[in-house]
Protein backbone atom coordinates (compact mmCIF):
# COMPACT_ATOMS: atom_id res chain seq x y z
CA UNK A 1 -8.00 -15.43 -62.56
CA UNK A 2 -6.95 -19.39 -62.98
CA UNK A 3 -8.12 -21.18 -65.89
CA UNK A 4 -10.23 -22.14 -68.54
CA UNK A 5 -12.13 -18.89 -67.59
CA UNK A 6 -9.73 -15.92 -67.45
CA UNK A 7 -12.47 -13.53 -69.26
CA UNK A 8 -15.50 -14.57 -66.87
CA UNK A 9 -16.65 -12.19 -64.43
CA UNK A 10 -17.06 -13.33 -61.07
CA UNK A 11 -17.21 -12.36 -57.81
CA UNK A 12 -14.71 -12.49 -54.57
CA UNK A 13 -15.41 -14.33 -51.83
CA UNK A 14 -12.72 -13.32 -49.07
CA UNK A 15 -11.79 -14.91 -45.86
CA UNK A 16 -12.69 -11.89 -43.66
CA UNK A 17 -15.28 -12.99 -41.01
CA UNK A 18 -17.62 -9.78 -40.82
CA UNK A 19 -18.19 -10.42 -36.71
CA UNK A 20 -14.40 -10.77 -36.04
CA UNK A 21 -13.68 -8.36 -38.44
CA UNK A 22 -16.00 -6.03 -36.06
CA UNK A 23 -14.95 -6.96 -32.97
CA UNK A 24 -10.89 -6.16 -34.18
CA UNK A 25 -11.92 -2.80 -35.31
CA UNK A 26 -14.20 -1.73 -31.76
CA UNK A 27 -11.20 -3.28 -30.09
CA UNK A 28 -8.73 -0.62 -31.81
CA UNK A 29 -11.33 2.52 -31.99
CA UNK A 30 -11.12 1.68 -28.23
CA UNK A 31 -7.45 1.39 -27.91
CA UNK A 32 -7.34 4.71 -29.99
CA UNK A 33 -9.62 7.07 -27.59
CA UNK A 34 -7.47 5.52 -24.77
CA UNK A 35 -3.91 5.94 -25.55
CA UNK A 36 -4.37 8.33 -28.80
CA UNK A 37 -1.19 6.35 -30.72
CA UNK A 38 0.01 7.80 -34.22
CA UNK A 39 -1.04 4.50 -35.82
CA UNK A 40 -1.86 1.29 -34.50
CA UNK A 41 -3.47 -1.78 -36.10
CA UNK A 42 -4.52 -5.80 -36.07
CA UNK A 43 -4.64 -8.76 -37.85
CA UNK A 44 -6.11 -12.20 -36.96
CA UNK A 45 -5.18 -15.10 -38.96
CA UNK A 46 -5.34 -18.73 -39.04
CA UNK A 47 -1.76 -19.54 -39.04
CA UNK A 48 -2.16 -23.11 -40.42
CA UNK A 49 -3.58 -21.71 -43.69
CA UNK A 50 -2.73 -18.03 -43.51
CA UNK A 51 -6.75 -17.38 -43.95
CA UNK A 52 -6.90 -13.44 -42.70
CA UNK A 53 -9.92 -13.55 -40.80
CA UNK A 54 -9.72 -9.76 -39.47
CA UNK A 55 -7.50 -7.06 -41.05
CA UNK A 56 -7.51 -3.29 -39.57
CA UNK A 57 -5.50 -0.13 -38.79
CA UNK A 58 -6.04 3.01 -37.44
CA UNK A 59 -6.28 6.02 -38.75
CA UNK A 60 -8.74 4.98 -41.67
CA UNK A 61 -10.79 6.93 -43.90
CA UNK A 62 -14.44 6.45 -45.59
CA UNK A 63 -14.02 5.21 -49.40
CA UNK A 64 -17.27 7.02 -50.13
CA UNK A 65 -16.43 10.29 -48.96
CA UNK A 66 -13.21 12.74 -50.34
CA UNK A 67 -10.22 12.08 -49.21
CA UNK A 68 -8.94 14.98 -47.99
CA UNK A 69 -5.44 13.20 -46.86
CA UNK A 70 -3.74 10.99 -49.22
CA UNK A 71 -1.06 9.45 -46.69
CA UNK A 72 -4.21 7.62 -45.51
CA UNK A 73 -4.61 5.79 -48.70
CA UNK A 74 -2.23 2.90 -47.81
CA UNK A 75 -2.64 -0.12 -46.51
CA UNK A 76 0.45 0.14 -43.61
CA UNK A 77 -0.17 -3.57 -43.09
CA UNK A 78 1.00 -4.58 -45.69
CA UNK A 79 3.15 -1.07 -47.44
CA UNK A 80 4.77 -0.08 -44.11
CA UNK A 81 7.60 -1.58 -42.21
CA UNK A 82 8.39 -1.23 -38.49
CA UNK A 83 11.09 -2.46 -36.22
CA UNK A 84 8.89 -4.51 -34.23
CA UNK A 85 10.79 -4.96 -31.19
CA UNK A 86 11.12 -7.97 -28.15
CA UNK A 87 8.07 -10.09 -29.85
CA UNK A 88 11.33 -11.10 -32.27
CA UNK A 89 12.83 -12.50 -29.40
CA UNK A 90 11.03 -15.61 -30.03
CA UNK A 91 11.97 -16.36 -33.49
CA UNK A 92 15.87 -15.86 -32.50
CA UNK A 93 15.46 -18.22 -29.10
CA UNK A 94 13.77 -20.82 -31.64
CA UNK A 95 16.64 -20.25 -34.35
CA UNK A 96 19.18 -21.17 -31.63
CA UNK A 97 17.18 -24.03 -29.94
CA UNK A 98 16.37 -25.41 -33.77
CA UNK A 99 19.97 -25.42 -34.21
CA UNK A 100 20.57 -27.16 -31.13
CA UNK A 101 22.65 -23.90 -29.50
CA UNK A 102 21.08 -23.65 -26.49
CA UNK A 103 17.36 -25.43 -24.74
CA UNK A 104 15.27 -23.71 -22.57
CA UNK A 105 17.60 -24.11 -19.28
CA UNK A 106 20.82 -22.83 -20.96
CA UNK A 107 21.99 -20.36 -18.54
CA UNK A 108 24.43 -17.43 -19.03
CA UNK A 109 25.24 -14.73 -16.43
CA UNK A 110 23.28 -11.71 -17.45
CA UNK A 111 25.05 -7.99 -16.36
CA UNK A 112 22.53 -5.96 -17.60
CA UNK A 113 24.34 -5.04 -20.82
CA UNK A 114 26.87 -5.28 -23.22
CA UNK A 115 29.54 -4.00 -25.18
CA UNK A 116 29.88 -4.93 -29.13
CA UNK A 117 32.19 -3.16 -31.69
CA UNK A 118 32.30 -0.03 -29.25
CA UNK A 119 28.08 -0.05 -28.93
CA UNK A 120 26.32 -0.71 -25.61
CA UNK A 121 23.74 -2.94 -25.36
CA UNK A 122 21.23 -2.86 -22.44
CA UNK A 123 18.34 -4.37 -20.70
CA UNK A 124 15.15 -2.58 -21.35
CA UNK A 125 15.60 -2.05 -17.03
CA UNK A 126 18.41 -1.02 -17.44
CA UNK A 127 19.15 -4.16 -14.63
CA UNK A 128 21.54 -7.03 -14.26
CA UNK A 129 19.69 -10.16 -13.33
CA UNK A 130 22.47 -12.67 -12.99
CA UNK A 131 22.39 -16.16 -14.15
CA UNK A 132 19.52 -16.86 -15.60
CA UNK A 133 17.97 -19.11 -18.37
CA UNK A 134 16.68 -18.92 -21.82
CA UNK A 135 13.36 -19.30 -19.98
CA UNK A 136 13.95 -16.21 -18.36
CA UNK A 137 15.17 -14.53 -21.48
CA UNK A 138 11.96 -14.41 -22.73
CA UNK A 139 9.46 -14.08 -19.33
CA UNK A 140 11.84 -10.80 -18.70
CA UNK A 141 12.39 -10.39 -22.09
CA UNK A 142 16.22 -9.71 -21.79
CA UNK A 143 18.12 -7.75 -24.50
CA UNK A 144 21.49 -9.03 -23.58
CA UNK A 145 20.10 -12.96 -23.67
CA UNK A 146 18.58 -12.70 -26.94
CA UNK A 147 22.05 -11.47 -27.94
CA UNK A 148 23.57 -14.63 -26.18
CA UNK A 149 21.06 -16.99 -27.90
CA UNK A 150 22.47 -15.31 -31.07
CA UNK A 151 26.19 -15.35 -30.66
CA UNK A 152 25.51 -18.78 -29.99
CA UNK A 153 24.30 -19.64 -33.12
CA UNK A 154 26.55 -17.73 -34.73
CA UNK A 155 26.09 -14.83 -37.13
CA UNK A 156 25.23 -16.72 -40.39
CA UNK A 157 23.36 -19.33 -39.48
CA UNK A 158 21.51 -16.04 -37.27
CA UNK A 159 20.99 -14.45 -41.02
CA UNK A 160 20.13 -17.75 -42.75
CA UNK A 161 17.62 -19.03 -40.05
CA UNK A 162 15.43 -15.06 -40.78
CA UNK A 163 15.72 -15.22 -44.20
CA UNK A 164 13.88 -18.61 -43.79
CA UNK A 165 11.59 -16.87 -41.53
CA UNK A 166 10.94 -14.29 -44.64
CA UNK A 167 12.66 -11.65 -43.29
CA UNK A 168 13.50 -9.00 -46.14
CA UNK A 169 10.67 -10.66 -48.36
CA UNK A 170 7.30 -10.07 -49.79
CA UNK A 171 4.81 -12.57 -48.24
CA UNK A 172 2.62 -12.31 -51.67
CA UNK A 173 -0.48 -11.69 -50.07
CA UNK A 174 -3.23 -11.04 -52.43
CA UNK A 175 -3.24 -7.43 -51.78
CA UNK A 176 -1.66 -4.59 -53.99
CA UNK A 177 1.92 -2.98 -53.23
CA UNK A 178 3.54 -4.87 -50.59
CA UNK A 179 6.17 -3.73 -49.33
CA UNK A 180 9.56 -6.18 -48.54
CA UNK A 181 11.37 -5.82 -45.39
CA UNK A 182 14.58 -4.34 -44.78
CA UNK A 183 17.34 -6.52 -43.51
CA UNK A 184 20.26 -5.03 -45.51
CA UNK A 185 21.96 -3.71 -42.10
CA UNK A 186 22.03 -7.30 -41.21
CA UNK A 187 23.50 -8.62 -44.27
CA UNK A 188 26.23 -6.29 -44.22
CA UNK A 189 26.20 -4.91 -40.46
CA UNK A 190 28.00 -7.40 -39.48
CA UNK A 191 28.29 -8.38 -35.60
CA UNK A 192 26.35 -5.59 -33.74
CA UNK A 193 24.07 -5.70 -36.70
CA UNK A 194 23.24 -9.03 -35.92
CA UNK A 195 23.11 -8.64 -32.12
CA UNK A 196 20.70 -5.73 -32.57
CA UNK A 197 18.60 -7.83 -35.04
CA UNK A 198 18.06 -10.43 -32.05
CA UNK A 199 16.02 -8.28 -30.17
CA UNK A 200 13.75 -6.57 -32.93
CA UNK A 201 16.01 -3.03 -33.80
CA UNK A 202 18.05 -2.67 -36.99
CA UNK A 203 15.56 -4.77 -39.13
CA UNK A 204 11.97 -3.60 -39.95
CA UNK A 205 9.06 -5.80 -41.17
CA UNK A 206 5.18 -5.05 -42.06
CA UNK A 207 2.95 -6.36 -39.93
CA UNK A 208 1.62 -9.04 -41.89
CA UNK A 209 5.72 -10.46 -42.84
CA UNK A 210 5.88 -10.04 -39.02
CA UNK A 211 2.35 -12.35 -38.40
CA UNK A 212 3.90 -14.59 -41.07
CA UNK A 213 7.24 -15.21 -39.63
CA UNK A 214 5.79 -15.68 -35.90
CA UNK A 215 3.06 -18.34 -37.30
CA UNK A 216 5.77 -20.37 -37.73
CA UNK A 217 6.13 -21.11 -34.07
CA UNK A 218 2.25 -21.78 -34.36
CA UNK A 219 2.27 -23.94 -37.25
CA UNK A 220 4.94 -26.84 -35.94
CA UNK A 221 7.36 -25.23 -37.54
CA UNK A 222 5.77 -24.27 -41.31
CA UNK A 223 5.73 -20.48 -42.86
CA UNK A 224 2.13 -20.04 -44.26
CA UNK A 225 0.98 -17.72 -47.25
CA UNK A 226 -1.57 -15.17 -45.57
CA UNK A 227 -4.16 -14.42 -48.29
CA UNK A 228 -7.54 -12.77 -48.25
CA UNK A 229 -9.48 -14.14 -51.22
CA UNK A 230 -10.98 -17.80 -50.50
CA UNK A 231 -12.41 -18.31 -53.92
CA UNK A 232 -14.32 -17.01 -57.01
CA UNK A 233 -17.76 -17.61 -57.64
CA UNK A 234 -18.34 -17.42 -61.13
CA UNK A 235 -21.71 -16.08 -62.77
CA UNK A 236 -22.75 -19.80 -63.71
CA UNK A 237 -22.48 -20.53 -60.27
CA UNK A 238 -18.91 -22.06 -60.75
CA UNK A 239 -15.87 -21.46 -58.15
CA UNK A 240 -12.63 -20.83 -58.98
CA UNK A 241 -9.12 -19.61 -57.47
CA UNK A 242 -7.27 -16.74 -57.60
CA UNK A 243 -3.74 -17.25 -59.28
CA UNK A 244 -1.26 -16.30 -56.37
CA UNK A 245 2.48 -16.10 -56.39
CA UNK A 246 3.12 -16.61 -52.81
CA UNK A 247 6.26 -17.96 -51.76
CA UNK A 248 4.64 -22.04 -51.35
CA UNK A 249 4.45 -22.93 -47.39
CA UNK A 250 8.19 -24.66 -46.13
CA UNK A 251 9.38 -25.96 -43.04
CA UNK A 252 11.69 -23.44 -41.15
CA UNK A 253 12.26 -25.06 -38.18
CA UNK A 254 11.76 -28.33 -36.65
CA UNK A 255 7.77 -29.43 -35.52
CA UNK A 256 9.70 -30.08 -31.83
CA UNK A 257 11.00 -27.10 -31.87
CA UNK A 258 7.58 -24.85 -32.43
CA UNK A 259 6.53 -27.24 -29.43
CA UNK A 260 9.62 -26.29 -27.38
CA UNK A 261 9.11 -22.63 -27.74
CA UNK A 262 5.71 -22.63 -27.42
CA UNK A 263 5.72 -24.17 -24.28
CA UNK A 264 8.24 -21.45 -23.34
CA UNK A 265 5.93 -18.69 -24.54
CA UNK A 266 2.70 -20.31 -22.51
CA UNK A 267 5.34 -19.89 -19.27
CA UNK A 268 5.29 -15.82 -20.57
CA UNK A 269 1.74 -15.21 -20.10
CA UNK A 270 1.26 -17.87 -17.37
CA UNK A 271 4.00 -16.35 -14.83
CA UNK A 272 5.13 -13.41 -16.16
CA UNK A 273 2.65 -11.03 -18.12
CA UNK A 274 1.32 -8.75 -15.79
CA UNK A 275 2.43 -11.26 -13.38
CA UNK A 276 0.55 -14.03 -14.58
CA UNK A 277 -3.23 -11.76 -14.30
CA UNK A 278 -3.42 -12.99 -17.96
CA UNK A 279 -3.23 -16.35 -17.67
CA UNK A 280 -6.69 -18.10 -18.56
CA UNK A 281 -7.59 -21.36 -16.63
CA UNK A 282 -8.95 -23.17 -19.22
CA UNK A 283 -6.78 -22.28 -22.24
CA UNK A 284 -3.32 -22.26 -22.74
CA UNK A 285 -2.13 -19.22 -24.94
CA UNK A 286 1.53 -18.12 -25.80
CA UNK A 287 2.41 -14.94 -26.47
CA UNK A 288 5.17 -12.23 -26.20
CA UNK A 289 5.23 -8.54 -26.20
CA UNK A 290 7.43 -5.72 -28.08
CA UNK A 291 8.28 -2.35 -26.81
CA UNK A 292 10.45 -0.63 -29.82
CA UNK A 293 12.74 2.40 -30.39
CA UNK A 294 11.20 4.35 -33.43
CA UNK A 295 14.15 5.41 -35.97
CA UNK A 296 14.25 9.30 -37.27
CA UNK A 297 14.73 9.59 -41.01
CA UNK A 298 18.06 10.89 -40.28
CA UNK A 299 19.68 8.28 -38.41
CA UNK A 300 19.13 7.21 -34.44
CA UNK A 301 16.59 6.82 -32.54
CA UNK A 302 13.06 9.20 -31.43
CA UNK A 303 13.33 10.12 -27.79
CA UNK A 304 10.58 8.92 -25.62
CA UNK A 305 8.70 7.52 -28.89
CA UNK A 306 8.48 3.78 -29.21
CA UNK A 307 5.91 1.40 -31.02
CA UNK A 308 4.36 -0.82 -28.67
CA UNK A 309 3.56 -4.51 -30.13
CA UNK A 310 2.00 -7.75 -29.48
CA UNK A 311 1.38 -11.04 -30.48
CA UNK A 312 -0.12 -14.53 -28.68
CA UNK A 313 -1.72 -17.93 -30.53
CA UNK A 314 -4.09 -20.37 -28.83
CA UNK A 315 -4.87 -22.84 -28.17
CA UNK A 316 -0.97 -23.21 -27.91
CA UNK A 317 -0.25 -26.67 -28.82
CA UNK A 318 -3.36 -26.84 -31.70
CA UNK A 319 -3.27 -22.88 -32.97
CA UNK A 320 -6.20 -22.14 -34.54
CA UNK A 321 -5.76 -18.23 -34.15
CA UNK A 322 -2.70 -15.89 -34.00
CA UNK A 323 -3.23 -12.20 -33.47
CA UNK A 324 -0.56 -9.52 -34.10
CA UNK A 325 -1.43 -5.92 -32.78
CA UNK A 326 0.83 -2.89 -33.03
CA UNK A 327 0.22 0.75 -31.75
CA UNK A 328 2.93 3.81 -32.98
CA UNK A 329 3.62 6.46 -30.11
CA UNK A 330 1.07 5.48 -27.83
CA UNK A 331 0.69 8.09 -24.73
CA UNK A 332 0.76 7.68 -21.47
CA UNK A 333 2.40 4.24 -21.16
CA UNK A 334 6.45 3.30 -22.12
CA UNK A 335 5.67 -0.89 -22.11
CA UNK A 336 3.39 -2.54 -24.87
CA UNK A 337 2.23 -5.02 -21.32
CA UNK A 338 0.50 -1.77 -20.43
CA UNK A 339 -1.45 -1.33 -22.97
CA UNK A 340 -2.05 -4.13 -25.71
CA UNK A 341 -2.45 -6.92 -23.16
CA UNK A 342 -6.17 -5.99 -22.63
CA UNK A 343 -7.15 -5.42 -26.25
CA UNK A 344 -5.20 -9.40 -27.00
CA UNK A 345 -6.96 -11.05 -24.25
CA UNK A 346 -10.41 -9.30 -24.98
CA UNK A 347 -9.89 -10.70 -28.54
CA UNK A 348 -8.29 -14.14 -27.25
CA UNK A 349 -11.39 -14.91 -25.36
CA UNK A 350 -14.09 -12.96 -28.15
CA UNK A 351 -12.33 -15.67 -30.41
CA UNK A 352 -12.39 -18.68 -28.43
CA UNK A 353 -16.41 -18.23 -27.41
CA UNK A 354 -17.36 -17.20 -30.99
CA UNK A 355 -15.94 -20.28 -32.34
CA UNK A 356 -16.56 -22.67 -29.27
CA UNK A 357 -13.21 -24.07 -29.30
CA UNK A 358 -12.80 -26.69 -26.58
CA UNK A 359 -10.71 -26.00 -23.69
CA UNK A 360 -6.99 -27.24 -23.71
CA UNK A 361 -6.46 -27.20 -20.05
């Protein structure tokens, strides 16, 4: 507790908001029965203040009953890590256009893969689309151009601009036992390390470093501190706050920047997810998904496994929501556009009625 009254009880008011709080966990018990993943789970968070205004995951269990499997116990949104996959695209493309490395109509001559320190890199289509731009990196989310947005920024300033992101820290969310990510490959992996990185494999985050790091691009530019306690009432009726080490909000990247790539990201779901069907006509939203490899405990990669993710902010230019989803081994689908689109836009526009926000467009 902070203060004068560290030995007064009081109670915890948090920022959950009960209704969206509801609506994220029908929205997963759905997605569950349909594609029957290993895991999966949600957040929604203001990503100007890093209020968490809906936090669930999937499978849970019933505090009031016995708990007949312990793995359960943790919180995997904030004590697991995952390698999330394409929706890191966008924080390399911004790294490289903060830096001034490339701009949205950059253009390189895509081949449909690559060859670093004796390791091929691919397109998830395993096509060559020519020359294309940066643009198109991200609407076709290309492996090999997120690796040419990185080799042209160059493999430190690459390292330096995540670890500014928080990659491979704790966020210090006011929850126990978070877990850090793990970016050592990177830091010592050297070039393919780094080239992998670019496109989500090779690093892992939890979910909430990962909704941290992309509210960035949401927040013109500034990393929030996601928390889940608003205040303390105090049995006098006094309020108080909750001592928090959080790493204090900073400016990664440039407020033109998070405009740049934003307006990059609204192109995403305007044109290209699910060929545009997701576009809504009154709001602009930008968003990206992830389709990862899994890693075995031993080394490689799980065959035909992957961990579908997701994540979109809106109204684009003025965010006043972000939501991250994620969904382990989901079956019946390989892309994360097949199944987490739905769930995201049934939450976009649950979120944007609940809270009458005006339109943007």
């Amino acid at each position: 507790l902070a203060g004068k009254k560290e030995e007064t009880k009081a109670s915890i008011v948090t920022t959950i908001e009960p209704n969206v709080e509801r609506f994220l966990e029908d929205e997963l018990a759905a997605f569950q029965e349909r594609w029957s993943p290993d895991q999966l789970g949600g957040i929604v968070m203001d990503p100007q203040t890093g209020r968490i205004l809906a936090f669930g995951s999937s499978p849970n269990f019933d505090p009031g009953e016995k708990i007949e499997d312990i793995s359960l116990l943790p919180n995997p949104l904030v004590e697991k890590v995952f390698e999330m996959g394409s929706i890191v695209k966008p924080i390399t493309m911004a790294a490289a256009l903060d830096a001034g490395a490339v701009t949205a109509e950059t253009t390189y001559v895509d081949r449909g893969k690559l060859t670093i320190a004796n390791r091929t890199i691919g397109n998830y289509d395993g096509s060559a689309h020519g020359t294309v731009s940066m643009q198109t990196v991200l609407s076709k989310s290309l492996n090999t151009g997120a690796v040419f947005a990185q080799q042209k920024l160059g493999e430190q300033k690459f390292i330096n601009y995540f670890s500014a992101f928080g990659f491979g820290e704790k966020t210090g969310i006011d929850l126990p036992n978070e877990t850090a990510g793990l970016i050592a490959n990177l830091e010592k992996g050297g070039e393919i390390a780094a080239a992998t990185a670019s496109y989500g494999q090779g690093v892992s985050l939890s979910p909430i470093a990962m909704t941290r790091a992309l509210s960035v691009l949401a927040a013109g530019g500034v990393l929030p501190a996601p928390h889940v306690v608003e205040q303390l009432v105090y049995q006098d009726g006094s309020k108080g706050e909750l001592a928090r080490e959080a790493p204090k909000s900073r400016q990664v990247i440039k407020k033109e920047t998070a405009a740049e790539i934003t307006s990059m990201l609204v192109k995403v779901v305007d044109e290209a997810l699910v060929g545009g069907r997701a576009k809504l006509p009154h709001y602009q939203v930008a968003a990206k998904t992830g389709t990862a490899q899994i890693p075995k405990a031993g080394g490689g990669y799980e065959e035909g496994k992957f961990l579908h993710s997701f994540f979109g902010y809106f109204p684009a230019y003025e965010a006043k929501f972000i939501v991250f989803l994620y969904a382990v081994n989901p079956r019946g689908a390989q892309y994360s556009s097949e199944t987490l689109t739905d769930p995201f836009i049934h939450l976009t526009k649950f979120l944007l009625n609940y809270y009458q926000v005006p339109p943007d467009r």
